[in-house]
PDB file of N, CA and C in Angstrom:
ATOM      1  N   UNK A   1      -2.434  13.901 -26.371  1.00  0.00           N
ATOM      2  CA  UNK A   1      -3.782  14.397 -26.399  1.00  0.00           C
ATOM      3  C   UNK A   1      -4.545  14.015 -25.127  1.00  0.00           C
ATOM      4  N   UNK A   2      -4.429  13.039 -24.340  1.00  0.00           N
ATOM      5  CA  UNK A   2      -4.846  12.291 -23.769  1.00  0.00           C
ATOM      6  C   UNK A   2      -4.754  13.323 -22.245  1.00  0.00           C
ATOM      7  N   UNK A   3      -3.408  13.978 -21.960  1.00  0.00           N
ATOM      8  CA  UNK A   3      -2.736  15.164 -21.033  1.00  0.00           C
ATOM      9  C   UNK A   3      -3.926  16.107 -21.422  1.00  0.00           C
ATOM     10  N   UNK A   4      -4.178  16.656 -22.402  1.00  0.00           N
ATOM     11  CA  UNK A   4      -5.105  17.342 -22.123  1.00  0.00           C
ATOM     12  C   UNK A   4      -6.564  17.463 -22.137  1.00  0.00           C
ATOM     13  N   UNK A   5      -6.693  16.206 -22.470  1.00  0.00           N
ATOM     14  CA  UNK A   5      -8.446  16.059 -21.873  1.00  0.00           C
ATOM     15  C   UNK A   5      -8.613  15.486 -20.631  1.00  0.00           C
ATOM     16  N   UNK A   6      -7.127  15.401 -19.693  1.00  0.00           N
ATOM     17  CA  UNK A   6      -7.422  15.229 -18.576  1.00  0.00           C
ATOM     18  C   UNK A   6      -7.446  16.685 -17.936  1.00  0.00           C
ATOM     19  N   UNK A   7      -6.443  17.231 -18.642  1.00  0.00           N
ATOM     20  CA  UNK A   7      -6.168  18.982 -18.160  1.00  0.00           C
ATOM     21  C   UNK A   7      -7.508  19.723 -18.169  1.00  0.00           C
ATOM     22  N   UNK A   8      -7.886  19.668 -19.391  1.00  0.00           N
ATOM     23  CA  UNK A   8      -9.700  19.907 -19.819  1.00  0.00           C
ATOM     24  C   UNK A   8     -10.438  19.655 -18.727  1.00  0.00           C
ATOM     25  N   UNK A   9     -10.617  18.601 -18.289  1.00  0.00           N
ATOM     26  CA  UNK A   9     -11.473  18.354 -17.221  1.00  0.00           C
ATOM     27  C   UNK A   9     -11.612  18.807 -15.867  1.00  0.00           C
ATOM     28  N   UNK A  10     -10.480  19.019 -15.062  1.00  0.00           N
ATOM     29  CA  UNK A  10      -9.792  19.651 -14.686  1.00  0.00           C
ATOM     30  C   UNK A  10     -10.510  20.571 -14.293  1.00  0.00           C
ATOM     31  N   UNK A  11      -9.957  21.631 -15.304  1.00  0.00           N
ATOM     32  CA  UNK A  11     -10.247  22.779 -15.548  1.00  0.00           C
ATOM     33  C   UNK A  11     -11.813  23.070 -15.355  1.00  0.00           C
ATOM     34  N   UNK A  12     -12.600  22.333 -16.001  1.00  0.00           N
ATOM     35  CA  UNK A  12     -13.766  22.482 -16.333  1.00  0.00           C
ATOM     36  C   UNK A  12     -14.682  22.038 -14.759  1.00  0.00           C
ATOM     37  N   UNK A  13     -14.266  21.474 -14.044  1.00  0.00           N
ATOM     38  CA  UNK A  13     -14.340  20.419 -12.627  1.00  0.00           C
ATOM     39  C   UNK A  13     -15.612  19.476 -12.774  1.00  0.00           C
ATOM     40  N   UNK A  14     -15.300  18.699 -14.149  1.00  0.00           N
ATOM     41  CA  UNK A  14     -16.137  17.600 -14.458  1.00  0.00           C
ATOM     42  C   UNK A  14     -16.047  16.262 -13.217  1.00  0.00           C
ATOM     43  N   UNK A  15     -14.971  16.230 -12.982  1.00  0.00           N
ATOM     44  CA  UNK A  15     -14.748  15.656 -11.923  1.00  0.00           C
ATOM     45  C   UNK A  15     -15.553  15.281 -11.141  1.00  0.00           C
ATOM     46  N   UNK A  16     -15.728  13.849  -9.763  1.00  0.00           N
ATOM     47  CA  UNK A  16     -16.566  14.495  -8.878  1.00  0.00           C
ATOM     48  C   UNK A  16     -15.826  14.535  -7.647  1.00  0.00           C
ATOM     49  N   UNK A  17     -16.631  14.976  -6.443  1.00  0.00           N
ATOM     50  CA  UNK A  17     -15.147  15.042  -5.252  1.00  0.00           C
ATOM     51  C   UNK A  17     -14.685  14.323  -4.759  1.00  0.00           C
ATOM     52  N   UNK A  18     -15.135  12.726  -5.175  1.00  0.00           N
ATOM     53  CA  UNK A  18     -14.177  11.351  -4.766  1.00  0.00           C
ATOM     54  C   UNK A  18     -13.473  11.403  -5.783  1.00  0.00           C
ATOM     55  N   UNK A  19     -13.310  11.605  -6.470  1.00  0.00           N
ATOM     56  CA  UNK A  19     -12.285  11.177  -8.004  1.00  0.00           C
ATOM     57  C   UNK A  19     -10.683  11.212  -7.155  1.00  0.00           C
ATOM     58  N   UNK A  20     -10.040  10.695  -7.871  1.00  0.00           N
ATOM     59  CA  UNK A  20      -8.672  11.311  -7.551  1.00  0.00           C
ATOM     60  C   UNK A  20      -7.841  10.570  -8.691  1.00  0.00           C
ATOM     61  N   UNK A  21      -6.784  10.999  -9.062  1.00  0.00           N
ATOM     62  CA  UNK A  21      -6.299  10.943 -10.475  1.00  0.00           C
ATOM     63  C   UNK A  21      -4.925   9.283  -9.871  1.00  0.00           C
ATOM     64  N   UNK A  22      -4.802   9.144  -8.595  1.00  0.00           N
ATOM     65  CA  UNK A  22      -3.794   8.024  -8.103  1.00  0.00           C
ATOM     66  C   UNK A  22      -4.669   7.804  -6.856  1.00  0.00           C
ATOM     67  N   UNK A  23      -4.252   6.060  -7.220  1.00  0.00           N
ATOM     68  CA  UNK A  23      -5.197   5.722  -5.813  1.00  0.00           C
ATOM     69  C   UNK A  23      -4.081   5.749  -4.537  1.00  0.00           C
ATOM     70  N   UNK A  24      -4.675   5.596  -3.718  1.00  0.00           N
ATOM     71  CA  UNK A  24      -3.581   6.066  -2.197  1.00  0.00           C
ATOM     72  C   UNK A  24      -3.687   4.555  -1.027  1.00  0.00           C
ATOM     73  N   UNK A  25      -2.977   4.408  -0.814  1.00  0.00           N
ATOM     74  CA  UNK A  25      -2.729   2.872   0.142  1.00  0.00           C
ATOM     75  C   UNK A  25      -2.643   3.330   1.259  1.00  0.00           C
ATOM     76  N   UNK A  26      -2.688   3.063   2.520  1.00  0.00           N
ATOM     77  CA  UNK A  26      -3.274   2.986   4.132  1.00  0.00           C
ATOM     78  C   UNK A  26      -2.086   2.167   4.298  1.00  0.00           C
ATOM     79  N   UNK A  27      -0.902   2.971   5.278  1.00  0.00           N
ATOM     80  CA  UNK A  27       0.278   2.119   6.021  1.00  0.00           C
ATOM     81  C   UNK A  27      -0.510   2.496   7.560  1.00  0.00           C
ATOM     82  N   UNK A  28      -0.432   0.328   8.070  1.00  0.00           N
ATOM     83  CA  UNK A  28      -0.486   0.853   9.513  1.00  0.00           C
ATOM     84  C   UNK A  28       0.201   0.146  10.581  1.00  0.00           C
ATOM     85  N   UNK A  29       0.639   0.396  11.546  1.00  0.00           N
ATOM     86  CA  UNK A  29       1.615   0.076  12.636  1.00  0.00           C
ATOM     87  C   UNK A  29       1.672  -0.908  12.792  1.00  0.00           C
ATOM     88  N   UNK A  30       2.449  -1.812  12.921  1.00  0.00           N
ATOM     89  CA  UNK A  30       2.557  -2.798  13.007  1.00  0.00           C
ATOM     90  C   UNK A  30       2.616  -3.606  14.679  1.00  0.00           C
ATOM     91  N   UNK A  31       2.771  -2.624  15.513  1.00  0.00           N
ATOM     92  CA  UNK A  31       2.450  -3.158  16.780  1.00  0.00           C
ATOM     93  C   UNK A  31       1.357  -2.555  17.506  1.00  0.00           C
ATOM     94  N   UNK A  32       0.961  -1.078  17.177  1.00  0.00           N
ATOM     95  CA  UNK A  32       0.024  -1.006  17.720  1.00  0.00           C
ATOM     96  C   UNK A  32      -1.528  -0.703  16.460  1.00  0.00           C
ATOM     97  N   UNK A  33      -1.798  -1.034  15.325  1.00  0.00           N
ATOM     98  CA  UNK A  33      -2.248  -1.123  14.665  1.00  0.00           C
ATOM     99  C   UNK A  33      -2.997  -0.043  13.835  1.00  0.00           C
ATOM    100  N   UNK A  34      -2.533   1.367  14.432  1.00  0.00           N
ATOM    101  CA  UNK A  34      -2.892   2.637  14.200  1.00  0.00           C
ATOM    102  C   UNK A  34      -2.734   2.551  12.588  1.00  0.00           C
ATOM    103  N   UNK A  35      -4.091   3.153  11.669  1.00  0.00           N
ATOM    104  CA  UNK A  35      -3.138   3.597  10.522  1.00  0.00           C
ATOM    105  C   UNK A  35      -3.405   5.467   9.937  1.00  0.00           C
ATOM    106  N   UNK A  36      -1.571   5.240  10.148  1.00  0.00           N
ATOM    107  CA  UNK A  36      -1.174   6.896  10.666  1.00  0.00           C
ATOM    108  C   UNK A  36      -0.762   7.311   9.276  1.00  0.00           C
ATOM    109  N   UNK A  37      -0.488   6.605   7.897  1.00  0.00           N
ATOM    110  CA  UNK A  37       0.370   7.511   6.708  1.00  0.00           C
ATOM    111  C   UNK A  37      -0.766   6.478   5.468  1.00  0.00           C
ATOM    112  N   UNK A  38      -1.069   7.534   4.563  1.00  0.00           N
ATOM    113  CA  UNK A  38      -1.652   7.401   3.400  1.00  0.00           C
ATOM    114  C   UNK A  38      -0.584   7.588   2.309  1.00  0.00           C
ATOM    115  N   UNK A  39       0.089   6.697   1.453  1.00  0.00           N
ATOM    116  CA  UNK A  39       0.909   7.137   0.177  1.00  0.00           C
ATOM    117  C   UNK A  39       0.153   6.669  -0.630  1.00  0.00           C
ATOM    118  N   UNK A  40       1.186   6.973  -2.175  1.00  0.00           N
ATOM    119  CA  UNK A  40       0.908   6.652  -3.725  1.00  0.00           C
ATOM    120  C   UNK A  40       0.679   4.938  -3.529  1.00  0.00           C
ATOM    121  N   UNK A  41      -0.187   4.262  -4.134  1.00  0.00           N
ATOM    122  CA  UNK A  41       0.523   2.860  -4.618  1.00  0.00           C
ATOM    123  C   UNK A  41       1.425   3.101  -5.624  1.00  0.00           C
ATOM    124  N   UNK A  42       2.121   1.997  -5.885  1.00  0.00           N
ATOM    125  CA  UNK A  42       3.024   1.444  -6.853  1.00  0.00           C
ATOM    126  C   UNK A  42       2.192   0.635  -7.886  1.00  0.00           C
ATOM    127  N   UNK A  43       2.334   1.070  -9.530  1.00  0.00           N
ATOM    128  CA  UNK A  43       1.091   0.587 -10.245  1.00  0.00           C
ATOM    129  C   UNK A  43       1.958  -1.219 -10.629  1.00  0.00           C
ATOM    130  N   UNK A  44       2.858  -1.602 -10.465  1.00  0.00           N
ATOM    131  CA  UNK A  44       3.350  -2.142 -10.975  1.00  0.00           C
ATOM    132  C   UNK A  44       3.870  -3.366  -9.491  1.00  0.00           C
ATOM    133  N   UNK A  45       3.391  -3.190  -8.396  1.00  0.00           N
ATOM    134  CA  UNK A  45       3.812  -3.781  -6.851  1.00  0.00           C
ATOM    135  C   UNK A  45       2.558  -4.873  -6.886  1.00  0.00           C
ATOM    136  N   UNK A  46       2.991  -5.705  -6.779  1.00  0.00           N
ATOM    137  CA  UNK A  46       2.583  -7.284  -6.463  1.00  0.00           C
ATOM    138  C   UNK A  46       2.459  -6.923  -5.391  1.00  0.00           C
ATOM    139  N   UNK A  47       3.228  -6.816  -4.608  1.00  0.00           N
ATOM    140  CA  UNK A  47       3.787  -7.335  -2.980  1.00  0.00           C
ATOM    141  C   UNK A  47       3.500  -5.889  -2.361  1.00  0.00           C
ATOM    142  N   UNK A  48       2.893  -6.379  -0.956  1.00  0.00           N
ATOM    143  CA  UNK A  48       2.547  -4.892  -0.160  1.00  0.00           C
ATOM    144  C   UNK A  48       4.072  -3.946   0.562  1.00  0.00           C
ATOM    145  N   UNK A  49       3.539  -2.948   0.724  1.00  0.00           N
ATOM    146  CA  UNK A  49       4.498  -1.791   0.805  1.00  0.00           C
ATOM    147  C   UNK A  49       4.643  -2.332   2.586  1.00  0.00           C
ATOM    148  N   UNK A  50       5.925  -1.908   3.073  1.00  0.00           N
ATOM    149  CA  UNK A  50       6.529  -2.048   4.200  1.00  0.00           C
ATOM    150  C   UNK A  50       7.694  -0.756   4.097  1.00  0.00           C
ATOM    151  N   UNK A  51       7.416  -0.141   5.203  1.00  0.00           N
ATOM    152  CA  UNK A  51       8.466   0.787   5.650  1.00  0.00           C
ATOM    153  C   UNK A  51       8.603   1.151   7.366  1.00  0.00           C
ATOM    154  N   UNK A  52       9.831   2.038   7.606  1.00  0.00           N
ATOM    155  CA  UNK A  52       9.717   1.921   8.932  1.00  0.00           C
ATOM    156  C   UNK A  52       9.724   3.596   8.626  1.00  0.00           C
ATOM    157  N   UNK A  53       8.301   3.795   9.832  1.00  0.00           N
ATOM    158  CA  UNK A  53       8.205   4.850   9.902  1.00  0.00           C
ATOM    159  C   UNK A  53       7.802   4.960  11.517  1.00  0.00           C
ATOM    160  N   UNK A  54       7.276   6.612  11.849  1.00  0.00           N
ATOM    161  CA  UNK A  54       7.421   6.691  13.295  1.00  0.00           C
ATOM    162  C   UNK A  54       5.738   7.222  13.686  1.00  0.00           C
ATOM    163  N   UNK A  55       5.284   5.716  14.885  1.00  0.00           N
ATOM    164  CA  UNK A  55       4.334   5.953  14.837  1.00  0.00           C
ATOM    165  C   UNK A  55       3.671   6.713  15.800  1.00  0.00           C
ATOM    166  N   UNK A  56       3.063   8.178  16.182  1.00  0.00           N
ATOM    167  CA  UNK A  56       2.786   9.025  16.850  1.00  0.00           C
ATOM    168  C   UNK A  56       1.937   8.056  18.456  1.00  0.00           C
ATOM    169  N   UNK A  57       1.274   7.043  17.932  1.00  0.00           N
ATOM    170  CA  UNK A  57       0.788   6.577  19.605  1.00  0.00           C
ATOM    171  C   UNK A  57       1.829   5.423  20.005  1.00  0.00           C
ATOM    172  N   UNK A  58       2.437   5.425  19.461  1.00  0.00           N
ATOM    173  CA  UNK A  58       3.585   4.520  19.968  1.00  0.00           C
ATOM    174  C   UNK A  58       5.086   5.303  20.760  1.00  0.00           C
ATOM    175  N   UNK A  59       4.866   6.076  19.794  1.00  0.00           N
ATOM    176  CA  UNK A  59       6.140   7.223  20.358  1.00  0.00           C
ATOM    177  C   UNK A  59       7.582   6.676  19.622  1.00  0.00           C
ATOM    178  N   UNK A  60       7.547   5.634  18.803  1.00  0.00           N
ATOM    179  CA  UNK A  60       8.658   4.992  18.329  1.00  0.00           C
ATOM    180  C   UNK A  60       8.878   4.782  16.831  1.00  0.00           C
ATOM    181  N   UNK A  61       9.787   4.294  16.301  1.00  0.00           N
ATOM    182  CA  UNK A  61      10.024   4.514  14.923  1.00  0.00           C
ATOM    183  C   UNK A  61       9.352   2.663  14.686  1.00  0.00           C
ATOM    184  N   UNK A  62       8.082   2.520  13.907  1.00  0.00           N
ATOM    185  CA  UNK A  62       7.888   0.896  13.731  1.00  0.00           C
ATOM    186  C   UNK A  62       7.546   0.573  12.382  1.00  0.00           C
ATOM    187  N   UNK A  63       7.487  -0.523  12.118  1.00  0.00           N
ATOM    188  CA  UNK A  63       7.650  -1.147  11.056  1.00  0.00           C
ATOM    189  C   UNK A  63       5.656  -0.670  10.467  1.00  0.00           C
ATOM    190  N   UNK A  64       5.599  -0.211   9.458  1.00  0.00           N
ATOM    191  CA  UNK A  64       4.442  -0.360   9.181  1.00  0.00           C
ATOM    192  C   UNK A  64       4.381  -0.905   7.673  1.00  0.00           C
ATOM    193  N   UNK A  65       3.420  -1.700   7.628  1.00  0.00           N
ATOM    194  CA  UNK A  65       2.623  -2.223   6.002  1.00  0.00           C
ATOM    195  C   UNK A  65       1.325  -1.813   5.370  1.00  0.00           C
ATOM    196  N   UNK A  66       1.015  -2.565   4.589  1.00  0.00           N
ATOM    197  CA  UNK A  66      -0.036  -1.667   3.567  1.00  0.00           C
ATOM    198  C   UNK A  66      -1.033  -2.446   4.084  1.00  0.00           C
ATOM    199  N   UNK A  67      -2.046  -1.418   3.928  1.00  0.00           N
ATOM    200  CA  UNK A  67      -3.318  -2.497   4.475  1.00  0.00           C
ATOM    201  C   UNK A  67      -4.162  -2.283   3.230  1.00  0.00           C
ATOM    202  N   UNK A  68      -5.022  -3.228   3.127  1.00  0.00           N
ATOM    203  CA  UNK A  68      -6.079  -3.197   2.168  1.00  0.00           C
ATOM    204  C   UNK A  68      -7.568  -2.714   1.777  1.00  0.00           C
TER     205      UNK A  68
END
């Protein structure tokens, strides 16, 4: 029931335009401090997100983490 009084709403755009249904975490470079990628959090992650991704003012593939 719960699926569709979110669907309901939705629909209806009770909403307002900050809402968002998952909050989103800020990865940023780790050497040059850019932050270039927005993902999902993890509802269940203690520990901050780390991945290696490629950072456009760096020109290189670098380690980035979650910022807060």
């Amino acid at each position: 029931m719960t699926a569709f009084l979110i669907d309901d709403r939705l629909l209806k755009g009770q909403f307002r335009k900050g809402d968002s249904m998952t909050q989103k975490v800020a990865l940023s470079c780790e050497k040059c401090g850019a932050r270039n990628y927005h993902v999902p959090a993890a509802k269940d992650s203690s520990k901050r997100m780390e991945l290696k991704k490629y950072c456009s003012h760096c020109n290189e593939h670098t380690l980035h983490k979650q910022t807060r």
